[in-house]
N, C-alpha and C. Protein backbone atom coordinates (compact mmCIF):
# COMPACT_ATOMS: atom_id res chain seq x y z
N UNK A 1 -51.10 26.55 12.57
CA UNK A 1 -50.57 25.64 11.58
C UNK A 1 -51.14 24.25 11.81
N UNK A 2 -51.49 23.78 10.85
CA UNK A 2 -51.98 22.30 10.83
C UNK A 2 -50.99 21.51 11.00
N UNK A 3 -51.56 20.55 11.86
CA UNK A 3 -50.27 19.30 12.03
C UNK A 3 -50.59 18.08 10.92
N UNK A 4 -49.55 17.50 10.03
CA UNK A 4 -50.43 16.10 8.87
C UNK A 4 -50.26 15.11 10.10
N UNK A 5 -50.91 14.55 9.34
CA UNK A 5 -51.01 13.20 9.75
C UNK A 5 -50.67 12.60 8.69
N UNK A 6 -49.49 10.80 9.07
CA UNK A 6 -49.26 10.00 8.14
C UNK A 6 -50.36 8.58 8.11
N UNK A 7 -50.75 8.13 7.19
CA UNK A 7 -51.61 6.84 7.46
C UNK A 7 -50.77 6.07 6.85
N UNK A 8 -49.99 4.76 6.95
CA UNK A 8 -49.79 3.86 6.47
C UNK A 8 -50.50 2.79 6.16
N UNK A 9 -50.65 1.91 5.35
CA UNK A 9 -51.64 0.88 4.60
C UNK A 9 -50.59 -0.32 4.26
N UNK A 10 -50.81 -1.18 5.38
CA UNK A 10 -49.56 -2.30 4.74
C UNK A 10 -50.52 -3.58 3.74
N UNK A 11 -49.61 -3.90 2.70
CA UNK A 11 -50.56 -4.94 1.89
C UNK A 11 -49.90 -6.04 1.21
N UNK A 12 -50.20 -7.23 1.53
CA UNK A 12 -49.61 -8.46 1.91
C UNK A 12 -48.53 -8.53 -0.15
N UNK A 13 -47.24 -8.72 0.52
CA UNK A 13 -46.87 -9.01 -0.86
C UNK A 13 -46.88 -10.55 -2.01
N UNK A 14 -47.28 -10.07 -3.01
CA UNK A 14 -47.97 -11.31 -3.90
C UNK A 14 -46.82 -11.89 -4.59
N UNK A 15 -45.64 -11.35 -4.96
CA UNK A 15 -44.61 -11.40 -6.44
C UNK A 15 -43.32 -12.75 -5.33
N UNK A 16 -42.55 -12.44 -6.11
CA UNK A 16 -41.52 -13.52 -5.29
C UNK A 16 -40.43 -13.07 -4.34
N UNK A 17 -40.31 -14.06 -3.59
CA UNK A 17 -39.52 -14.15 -2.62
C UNK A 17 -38.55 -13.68 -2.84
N UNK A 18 -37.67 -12.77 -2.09
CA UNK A 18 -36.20 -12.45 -1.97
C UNK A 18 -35.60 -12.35 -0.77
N UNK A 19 -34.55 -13.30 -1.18
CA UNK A 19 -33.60 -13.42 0.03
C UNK A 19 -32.63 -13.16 -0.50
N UNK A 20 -31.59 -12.76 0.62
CA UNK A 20 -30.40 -12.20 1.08
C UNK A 20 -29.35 -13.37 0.96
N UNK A 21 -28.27 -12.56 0.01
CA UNK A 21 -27.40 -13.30 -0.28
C UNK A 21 -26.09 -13.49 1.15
N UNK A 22 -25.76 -14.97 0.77
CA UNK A 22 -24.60 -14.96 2.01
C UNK A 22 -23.83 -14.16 1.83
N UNK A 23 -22.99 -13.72 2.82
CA UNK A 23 -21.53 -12.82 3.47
C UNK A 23 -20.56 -13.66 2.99
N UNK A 24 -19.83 -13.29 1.97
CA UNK A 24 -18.18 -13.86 1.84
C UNK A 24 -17.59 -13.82 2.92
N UNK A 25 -16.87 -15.16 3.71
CA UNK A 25 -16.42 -14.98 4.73
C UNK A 25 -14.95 -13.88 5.09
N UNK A 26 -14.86 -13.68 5.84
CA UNK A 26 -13.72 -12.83 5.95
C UNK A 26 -12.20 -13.30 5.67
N UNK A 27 -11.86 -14.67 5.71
CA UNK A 27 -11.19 -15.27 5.05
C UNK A 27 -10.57 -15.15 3.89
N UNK A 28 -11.64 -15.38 2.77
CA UNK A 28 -11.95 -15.43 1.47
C UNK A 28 -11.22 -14.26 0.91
N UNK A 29 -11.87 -13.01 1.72
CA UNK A 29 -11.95 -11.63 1.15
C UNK A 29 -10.12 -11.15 1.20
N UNK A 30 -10.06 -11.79 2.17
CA UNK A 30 -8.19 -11.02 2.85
C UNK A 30 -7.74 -12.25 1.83
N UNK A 31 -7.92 -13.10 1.59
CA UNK A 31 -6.76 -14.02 0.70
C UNK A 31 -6.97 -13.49 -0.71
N UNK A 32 -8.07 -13.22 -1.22
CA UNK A 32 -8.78 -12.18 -2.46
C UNK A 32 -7.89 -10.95 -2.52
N UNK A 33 -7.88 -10.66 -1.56
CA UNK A 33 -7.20 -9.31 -2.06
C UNK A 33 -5.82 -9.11 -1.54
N UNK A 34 -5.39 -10.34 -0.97
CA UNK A 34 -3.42 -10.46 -1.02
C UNK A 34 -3.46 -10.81 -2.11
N UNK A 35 -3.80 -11.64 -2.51
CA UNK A 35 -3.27 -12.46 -4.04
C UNK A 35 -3.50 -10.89 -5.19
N UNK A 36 -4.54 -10.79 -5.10
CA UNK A 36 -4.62 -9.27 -6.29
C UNK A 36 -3.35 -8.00 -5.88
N UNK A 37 -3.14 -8.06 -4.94
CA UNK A 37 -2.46 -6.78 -4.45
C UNK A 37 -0.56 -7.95 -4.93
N UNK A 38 -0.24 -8.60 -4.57
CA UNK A 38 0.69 -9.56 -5.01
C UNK A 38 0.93 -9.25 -6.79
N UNK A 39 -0.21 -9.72 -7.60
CA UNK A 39 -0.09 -9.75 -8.77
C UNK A 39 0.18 -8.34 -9.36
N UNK A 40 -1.09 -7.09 -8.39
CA UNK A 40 -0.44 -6.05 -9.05
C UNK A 40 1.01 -5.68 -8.79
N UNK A 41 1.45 -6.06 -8.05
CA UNK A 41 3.01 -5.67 -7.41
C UNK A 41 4.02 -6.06 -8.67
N UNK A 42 4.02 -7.61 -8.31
CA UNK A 42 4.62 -7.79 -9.56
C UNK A 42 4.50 -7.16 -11.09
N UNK A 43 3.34 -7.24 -11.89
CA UNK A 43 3.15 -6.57 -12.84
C UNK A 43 3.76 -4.86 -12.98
N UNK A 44 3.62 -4.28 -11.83
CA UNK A 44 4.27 -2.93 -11.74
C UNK A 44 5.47 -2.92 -11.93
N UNK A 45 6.10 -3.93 -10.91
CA UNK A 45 7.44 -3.96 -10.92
C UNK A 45 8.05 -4.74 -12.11
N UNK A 46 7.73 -5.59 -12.63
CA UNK A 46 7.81 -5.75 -14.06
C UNK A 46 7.81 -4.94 -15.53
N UNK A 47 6.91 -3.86 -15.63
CA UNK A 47 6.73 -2.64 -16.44
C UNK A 47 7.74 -1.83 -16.15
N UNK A 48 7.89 -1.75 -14.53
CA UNK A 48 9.12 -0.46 -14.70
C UNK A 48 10.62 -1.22 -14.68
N UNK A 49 10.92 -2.37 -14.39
CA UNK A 49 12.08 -3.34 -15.15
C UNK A 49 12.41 -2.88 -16.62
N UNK A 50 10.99 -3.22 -17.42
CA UNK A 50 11.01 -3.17 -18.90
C UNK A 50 11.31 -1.64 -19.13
N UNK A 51 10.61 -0.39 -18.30
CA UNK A 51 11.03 1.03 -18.49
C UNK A 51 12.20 1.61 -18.64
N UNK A 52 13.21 0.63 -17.37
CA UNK A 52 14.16 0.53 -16.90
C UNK A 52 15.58 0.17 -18.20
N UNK A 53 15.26 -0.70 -18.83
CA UNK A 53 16.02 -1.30 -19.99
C UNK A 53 15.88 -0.50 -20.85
N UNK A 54 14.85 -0.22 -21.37
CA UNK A 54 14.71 0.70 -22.45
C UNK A 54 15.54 1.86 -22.44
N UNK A 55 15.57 2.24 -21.36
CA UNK A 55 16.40 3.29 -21.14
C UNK A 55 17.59 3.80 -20.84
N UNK A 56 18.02 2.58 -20.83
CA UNK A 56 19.51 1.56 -20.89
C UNK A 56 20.10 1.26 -21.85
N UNK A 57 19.02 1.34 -23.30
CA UNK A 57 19.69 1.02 -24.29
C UNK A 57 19.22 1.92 -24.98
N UNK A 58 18.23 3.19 -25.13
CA UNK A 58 18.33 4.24 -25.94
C UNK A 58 19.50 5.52 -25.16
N UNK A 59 19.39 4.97 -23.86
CA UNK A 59 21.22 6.03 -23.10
C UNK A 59 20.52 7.32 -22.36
N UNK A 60 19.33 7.64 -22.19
CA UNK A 60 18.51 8.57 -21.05
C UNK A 60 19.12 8.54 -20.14
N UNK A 61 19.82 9.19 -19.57
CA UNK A 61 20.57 9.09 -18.35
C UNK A 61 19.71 9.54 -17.27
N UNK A 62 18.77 10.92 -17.77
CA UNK A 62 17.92 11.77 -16.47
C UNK A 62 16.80 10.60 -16.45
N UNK A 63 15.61 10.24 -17.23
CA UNK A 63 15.15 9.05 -17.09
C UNK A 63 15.21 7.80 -16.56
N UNK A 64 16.12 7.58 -16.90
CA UNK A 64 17.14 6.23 -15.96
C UNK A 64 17.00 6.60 -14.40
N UNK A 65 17.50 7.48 -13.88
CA UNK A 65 17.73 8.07 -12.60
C UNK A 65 16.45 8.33 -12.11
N UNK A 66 15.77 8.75 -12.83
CA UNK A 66 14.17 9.34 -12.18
C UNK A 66 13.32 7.36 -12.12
N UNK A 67 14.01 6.41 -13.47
CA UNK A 67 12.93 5.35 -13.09
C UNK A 67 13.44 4.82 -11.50
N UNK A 68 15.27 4.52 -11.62
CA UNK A 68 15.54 3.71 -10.49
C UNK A 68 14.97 3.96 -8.90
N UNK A 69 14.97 5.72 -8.82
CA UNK A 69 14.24 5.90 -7.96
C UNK A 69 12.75 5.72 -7.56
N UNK A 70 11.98 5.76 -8.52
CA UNK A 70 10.91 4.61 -8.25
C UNK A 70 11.22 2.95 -8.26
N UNK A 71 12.11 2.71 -8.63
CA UNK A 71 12.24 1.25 -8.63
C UNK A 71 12.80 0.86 -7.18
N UNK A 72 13.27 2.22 -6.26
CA UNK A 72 13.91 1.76 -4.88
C UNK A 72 12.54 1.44 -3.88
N UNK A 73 11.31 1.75 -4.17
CA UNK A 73 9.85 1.58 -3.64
C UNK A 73 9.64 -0.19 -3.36
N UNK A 74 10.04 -0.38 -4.84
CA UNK A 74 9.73 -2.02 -4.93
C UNK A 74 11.04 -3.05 -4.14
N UNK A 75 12.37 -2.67 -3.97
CA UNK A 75 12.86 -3.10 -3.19
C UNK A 75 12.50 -3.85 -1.77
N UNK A 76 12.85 -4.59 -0.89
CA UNK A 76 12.42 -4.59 0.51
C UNK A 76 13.79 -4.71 1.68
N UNK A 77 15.22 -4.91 0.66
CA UNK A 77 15.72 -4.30 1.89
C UNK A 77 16.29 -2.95 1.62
């Protein structure tokens, strides 16, 4: 069996420069994504508030029971 051989040919590049963008510091990133994780919280827990009423005033009783128990998630004590 023949063994290949590789030849490489390096050739000076002509077009433009590219550099590497900075690193978001690690800072940035954890305060970025408390604040997003915050907003989705609220917004969730807001929708199922509004789920919550609705269902309060059309009288779903099994509904009602199935939202509050997701609504005991959003609680913290």
């Amino acid at each position: 069996m023949k063994k290949e051989k590789m030849i490489y040919l390096f050739y000076r590049y002509d077009g433009n420069t590219l550099y590497a963008k900075k690193e978001i510091p690690y800072e940035f990133r954890l305060s970025a994504q408390l604040i997003l994780d915050e907003l989705c919280f609220d917004w969730n827990k807001k929708q199922l508030e509004n789920k919550i009423n609705e269902t309060l005033i059309t009288g779903d009783k099994d509904e009602f029971m199935r939202l509050c128990e997701e609504y005991r998630h959003f609680l913290w004590e």
